[in-house]
C-alpha atoms as a PDB file:
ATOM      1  CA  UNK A   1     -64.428-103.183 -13.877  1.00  0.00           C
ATOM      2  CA  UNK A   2     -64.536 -99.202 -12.836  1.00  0.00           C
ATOM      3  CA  UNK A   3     -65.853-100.274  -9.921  1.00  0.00           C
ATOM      4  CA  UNK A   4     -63.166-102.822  -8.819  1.00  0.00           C
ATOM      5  CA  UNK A   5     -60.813 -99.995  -9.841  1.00  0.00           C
ATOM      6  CA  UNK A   6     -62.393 -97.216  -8.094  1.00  0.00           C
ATOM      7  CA  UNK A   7     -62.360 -99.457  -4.997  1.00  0.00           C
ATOM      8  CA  UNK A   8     -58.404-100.616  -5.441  1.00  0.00           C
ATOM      9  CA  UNK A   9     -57.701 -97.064  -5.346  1.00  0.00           C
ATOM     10  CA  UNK A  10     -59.638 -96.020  -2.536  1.00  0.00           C
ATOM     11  CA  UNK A  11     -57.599 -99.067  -0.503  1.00  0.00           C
ATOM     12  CA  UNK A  12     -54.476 -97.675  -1.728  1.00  0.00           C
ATOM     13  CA  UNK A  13     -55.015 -94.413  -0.753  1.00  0.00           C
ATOM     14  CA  UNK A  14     -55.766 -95.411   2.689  1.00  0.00           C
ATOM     15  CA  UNK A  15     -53.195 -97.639   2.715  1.00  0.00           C
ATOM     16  CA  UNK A  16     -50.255 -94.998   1.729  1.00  0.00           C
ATOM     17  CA  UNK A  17     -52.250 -92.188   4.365  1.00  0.00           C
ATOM     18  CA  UNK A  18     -51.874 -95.314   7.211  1.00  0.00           C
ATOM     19  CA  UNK A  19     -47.872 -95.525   6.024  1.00  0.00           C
ATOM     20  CA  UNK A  20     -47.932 -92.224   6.817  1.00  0.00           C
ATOM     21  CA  UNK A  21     -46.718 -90.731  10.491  1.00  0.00           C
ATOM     22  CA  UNK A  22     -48.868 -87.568  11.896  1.00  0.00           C
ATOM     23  CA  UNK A  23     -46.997 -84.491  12.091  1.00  0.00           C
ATOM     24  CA  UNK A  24     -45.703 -84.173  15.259  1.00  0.00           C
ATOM     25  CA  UNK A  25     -47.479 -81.776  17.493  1.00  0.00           C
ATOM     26  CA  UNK A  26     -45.482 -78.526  18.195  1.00  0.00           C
ATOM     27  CA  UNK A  27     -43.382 -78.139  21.150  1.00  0.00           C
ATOM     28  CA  UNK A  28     -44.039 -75.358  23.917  1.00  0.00           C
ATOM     29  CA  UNK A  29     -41.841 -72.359  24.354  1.00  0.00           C
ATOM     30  CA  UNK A  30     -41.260 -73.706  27.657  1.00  0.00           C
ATOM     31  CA  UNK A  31     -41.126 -77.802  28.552  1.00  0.00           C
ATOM     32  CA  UNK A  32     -39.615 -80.192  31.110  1.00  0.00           C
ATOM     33  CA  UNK A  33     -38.229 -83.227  30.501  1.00  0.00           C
ATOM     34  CA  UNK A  34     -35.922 -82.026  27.397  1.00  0.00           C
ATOM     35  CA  UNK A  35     -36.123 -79.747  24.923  1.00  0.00           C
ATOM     36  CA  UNK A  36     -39.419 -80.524  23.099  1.00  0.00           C
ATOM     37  CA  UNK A  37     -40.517 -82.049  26.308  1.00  0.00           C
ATOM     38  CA  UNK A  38     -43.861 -81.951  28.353  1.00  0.00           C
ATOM     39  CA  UNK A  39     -45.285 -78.438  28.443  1.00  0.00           C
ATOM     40  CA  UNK A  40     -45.167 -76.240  31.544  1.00  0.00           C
ATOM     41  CA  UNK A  41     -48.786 -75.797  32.473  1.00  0.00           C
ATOM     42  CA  UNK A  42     -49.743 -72.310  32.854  1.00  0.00           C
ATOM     43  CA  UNK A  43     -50.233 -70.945  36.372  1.00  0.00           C
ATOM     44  CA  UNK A  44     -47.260 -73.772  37.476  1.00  0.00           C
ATOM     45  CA  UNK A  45     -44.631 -71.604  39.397  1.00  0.00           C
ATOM     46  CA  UNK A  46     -40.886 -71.291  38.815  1.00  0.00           C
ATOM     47  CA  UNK A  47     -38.141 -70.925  40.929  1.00  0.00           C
ATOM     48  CA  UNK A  48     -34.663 -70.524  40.986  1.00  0.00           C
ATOM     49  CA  UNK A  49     -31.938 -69.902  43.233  1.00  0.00           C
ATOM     50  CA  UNK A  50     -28.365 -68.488  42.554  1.00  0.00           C
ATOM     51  CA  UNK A  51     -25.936 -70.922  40.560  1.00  0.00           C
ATOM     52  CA  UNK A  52     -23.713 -72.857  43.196  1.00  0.00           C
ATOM     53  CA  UNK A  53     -20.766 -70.789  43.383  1.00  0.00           C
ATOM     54  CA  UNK A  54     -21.506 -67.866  42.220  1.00  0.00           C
ATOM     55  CA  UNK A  55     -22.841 -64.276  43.512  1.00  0.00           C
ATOM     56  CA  UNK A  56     -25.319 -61.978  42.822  1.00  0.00           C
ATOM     57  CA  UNK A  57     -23.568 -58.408  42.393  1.00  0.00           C
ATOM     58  CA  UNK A  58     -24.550 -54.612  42.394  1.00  0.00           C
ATOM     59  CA  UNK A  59     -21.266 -52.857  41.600  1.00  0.00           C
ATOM     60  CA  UNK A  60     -21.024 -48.779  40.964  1.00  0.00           C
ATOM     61  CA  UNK A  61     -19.501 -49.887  36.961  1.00  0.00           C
ATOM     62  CA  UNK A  62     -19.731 -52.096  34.549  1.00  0.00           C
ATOM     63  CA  UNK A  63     -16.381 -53.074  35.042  1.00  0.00           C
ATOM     64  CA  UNK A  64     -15.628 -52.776  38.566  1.00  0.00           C
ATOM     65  CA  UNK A  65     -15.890 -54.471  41.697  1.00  0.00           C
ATOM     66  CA  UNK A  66     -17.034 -52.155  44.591  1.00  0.00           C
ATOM     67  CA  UNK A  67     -20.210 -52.370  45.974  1.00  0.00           C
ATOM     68  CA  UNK A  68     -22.726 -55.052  46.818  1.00  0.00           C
ATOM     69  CA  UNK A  69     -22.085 -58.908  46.829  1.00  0.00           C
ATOM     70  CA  UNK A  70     -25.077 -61.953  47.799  1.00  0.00           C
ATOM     71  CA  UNK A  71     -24.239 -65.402  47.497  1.00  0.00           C
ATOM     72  CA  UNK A  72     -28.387 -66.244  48.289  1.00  0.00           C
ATOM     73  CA  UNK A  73     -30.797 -65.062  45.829  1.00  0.00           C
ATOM     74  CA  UNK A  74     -34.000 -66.674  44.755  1.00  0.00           C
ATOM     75  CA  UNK A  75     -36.560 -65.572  42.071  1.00  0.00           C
ATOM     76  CA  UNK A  76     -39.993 -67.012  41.554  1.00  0.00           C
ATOM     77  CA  UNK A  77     -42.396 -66.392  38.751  1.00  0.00           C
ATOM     78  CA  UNK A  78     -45.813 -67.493  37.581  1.00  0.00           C
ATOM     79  CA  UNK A  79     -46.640 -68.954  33.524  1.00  0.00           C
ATOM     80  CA  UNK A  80     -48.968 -67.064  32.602  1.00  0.00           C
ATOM     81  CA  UNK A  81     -48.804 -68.392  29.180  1.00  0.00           C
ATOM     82  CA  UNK A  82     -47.301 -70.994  27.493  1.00  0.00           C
ATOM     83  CA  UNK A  83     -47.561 -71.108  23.262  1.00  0.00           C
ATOM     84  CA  UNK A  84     -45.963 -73.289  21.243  1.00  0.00           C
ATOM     85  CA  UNK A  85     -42.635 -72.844  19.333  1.00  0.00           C
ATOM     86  CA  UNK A  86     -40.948 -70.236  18.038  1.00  0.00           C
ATOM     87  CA  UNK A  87     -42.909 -67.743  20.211  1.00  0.00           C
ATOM     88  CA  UNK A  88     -42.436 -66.253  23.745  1.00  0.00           C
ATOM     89  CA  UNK A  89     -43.822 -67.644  27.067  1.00  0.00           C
ATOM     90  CA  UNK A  90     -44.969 -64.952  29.881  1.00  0.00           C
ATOM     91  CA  UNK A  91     -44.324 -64.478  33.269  1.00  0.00           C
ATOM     92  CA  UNK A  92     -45.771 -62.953  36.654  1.00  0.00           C
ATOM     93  CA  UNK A  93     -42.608 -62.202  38.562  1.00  0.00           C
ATOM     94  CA  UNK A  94     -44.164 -62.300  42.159  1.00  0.00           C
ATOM     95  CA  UNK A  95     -40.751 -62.978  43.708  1.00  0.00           C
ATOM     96  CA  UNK A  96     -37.397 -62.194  44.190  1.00  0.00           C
ATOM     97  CA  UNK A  97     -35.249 -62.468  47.272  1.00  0.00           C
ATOM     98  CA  UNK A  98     -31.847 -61.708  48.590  1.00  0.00           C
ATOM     99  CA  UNK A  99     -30.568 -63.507  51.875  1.00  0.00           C
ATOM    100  CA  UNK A 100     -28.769 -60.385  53.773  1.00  0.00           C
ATOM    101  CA  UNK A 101     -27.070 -62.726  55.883  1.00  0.00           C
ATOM    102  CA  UNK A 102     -25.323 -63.607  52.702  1.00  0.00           C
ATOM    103  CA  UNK A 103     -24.536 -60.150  51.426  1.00  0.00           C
ATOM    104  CA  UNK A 104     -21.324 -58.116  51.707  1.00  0.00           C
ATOM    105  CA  UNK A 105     -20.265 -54.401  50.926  1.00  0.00           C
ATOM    106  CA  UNK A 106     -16.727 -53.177  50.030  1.00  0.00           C
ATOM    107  CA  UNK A 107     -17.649 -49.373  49.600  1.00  0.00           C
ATOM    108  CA  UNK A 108     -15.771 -47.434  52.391  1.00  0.00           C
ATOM    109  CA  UNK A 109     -17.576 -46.131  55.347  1.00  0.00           C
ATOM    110  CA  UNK A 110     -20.065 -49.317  55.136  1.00  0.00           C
ATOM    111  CA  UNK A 111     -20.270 -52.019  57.754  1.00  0.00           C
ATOM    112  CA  UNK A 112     -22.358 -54.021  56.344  1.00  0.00           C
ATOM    113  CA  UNK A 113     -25.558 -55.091  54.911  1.00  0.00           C
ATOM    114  CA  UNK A 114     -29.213 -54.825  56.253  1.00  0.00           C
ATOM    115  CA  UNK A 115     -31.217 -55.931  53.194  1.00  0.00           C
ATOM    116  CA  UNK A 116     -32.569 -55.785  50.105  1.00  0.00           C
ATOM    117  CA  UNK A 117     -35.941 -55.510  48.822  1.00  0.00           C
ATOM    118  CA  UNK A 118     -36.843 -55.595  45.578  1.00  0.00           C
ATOM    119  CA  UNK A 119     -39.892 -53.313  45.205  1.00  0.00           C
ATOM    120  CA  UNK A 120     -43.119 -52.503  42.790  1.00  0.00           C
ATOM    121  CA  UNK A 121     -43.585 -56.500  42.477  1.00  0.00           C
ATOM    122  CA  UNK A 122     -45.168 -58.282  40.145  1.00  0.00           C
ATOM    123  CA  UNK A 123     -42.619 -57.819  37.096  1.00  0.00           C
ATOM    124  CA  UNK A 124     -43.804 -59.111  33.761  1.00  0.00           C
ATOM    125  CA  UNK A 125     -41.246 -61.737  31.975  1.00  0.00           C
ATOM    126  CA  UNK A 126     -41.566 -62.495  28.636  1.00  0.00           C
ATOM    127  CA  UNK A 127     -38.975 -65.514  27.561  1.00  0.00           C
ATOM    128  CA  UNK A 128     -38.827 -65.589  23.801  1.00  0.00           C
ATOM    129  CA  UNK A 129     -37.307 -69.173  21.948  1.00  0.00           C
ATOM    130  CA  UNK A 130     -34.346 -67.565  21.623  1.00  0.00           C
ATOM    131  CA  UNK A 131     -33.795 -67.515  24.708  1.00  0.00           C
ATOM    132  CA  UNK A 132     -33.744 -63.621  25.073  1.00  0.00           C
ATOM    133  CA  UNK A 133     -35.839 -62.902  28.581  1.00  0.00           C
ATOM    134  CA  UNK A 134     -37.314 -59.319  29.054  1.00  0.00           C
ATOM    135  CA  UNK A 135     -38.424 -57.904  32.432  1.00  0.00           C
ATOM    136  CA  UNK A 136     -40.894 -55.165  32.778  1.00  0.00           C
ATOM    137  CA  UNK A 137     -42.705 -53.449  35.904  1.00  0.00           C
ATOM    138  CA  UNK A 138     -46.430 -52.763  35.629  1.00  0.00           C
ATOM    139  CA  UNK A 139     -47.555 -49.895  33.438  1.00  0.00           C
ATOM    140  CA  UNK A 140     -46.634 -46.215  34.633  1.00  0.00           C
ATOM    141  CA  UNK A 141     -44.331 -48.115  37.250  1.00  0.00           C
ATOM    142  CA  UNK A 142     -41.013 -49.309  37.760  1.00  0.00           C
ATOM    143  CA  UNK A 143     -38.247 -51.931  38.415  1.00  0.00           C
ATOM    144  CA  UNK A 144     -36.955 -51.151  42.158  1.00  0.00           C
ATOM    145  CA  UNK A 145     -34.289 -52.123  44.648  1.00  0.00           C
ATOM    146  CA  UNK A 146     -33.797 -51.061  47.946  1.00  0.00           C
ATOM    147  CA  UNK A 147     -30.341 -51.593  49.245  1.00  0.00           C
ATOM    148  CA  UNK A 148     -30.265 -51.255  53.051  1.00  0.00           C
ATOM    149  CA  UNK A 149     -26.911 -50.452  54.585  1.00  0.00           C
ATOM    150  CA  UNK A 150     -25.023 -49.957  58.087  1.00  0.00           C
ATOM    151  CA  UNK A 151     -22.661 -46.808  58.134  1.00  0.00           C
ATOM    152  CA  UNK A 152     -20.425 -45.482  59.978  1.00  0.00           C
ATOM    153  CA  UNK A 153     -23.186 -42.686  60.308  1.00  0.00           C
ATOM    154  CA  UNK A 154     -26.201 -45.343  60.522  1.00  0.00           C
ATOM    155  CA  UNK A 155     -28.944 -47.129  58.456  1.00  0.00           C
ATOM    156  CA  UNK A 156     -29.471 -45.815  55.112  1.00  0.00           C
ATOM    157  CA  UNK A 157     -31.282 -46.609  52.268  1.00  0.00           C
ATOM    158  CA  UNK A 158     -30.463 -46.928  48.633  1.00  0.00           C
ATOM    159  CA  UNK A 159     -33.007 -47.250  46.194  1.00  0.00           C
ATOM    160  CA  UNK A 160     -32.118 -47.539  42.669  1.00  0.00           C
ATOM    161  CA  UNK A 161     -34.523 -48.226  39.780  1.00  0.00           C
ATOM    162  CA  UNK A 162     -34.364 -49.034  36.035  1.00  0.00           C
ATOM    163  CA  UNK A 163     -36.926 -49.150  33.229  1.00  0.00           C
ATOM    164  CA  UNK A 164     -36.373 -52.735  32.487  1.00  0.00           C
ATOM    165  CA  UNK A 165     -33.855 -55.638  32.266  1.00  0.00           C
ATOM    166  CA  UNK A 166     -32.755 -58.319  29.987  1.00  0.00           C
ATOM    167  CA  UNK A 167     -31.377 -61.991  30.445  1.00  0.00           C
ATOM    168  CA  UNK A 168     -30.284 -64.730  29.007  1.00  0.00           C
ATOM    169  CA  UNK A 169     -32.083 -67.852  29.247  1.00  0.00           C
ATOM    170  CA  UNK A 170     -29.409 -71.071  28.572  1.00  0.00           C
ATOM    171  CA  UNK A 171     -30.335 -74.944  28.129  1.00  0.00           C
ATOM    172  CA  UNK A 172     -27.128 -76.655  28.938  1.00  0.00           C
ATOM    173  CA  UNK A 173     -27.748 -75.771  32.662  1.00  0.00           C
ATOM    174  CA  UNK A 174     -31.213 -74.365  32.792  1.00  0.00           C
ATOM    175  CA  UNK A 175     -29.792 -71.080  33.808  1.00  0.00           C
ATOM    176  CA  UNK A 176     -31.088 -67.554  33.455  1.00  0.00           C
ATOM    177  CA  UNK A 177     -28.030 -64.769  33.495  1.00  0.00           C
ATOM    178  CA  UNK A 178     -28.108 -60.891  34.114  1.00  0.00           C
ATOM    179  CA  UNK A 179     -24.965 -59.104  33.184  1.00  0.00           C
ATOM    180  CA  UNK A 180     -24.377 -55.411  34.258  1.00  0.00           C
ATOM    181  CA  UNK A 181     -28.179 -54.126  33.814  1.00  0.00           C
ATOM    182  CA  UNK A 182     -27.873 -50.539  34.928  1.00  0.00           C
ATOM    183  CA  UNK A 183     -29.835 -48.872  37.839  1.00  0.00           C
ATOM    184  CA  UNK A 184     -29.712 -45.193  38.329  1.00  0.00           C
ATOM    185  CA  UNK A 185     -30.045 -44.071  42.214  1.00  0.00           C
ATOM    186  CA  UNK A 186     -33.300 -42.038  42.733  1.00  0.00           C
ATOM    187  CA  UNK A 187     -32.433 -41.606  46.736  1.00  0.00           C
ATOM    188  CA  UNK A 188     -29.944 -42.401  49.236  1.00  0.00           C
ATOM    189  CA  UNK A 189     -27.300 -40.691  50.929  1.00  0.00           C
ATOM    190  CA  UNK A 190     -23.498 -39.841  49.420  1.00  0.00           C
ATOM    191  CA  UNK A 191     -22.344 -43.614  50.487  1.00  0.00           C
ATOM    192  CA  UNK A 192     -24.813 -44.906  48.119  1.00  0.00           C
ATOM    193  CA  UNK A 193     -23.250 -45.247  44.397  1.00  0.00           C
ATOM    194  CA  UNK A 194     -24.689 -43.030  41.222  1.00  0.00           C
ATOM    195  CA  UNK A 195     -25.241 -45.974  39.280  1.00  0.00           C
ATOM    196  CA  UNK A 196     -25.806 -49.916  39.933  1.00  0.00           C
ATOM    197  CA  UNK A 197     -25.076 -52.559  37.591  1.00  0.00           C
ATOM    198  CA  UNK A 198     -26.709 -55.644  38.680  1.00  0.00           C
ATOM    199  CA  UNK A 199     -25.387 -59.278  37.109  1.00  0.00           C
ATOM    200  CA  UNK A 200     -26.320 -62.941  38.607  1.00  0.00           C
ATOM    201  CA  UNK A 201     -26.648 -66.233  37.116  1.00  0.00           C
ATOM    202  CA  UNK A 202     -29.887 -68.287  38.540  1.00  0.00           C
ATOM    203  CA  UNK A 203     -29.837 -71.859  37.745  1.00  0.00           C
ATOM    204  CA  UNK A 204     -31.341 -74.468  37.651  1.00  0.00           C
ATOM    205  CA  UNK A 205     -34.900 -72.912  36.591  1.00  0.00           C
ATOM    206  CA  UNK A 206     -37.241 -75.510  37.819  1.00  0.00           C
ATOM    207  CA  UNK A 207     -41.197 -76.555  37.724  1.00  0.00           C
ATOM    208  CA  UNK A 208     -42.154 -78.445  40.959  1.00  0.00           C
ATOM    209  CA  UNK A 209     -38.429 -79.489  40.604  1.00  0.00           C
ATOM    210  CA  UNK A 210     -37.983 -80.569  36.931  1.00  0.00           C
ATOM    211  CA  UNK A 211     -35.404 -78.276  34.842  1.00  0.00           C
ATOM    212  CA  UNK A 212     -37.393 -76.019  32.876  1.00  0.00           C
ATOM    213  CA  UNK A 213     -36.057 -75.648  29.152  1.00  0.00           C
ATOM    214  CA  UNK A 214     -36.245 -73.148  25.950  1.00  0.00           C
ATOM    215  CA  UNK A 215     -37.874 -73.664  23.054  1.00  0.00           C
END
């Protein structure tokens, strides 16, 4: 008899642990698909290009609107890792690129726009599950634009830099947004402003073309 009931309560056991679903595995910080989608593989690379319609802008205030205007604008960055949710993914920022032909200045005494470079690439990105998104330049470096512009008097360059930025990573379009990160000019000639405040919105993020989204 103990042994018939040792080995009904052994089935039921097993039976209640079958009824039982697996925890679901965790999702990544970042996924395709949907949120809690397929994991972006590390060393898969993202890009992004400005949101349709809008402009990438480096203004002389926070609040005002003279200075420099690009309706092209990509970024690209390399996962370099990926864990799973709540954390923060990382990033190897190896791109990011303004189409001149697109840009436009308003500051008096400027004709127009030769380019802009963004310098002392690759940026670390760190994109937490809030979507919070934190750029940094390498160690002992820093982040670095060079704004090159025709004068009145002739090419000059403006070269602003800044110890870091922050975004805003957003689900409902995939979007990453910059508003009014500050840049102090370190060279450039009176025409070039004290101060730049860079904002841009880049969306869609994508992996080989799938929306990337925030976990």
């Amino acid at each position: 008899m103990r042994t018939l009931l040792a080995l009904a309560g052994t089935v039921t056991a097993l039976t209640v642990a079958a009824a039982v679903p697996a925890a679901a595995d965790a999702s990544a910080v970042l996924t395709t698909g949907g949120v809690g989608g397929t994991a972006v593989a590390v060393g898969d690379t993202l890009t992004a290009p400005l949101a349709t319609g809008t402009s990438a802008t480096l203004y002389s205030s926070a609040t005002g609107t003279s200075g420099v205007s690009c309706t092209a604008s990509q970024f690209t960055a390399q996962v370099t890792g990926n864990p799973a949710a709540p954390g923060a993914a990382t990033e190897s920022v190896t791109g990011h690129t303004f189409d001149s032909s697109s840009c436009t200045s308003n500051v008096t005494g400027v004709l127009g726009v030769s380019g802009i470079t963004v310098d002392h690439l690759p940026y670390t990105a760190s994109v937490a599950s809030d979507g919070t998104l934190s750029v940094a330049p390498a160690s002992g470096s820093t982040i670095q634009t060079t704004v090159k512009l025709r004068t009145l008097l002739g090419s000059i360059n403006c070269v602003y830099q800044a110890p870091s930025l922050t975004g805003k990573a957003d689900n409902a379009d995939n979007s990453i947004t910059f508003t009014n990160q500050q840049f102090a000019k370190v060279s450039g000639s009176s025409l070039c402003f004290a101060s730049g405040y860079f904002t841009a919105k880049y969306a869609p993020v994508t992996d080989a073309g799938a929306p990337v989204f925030v976990n």
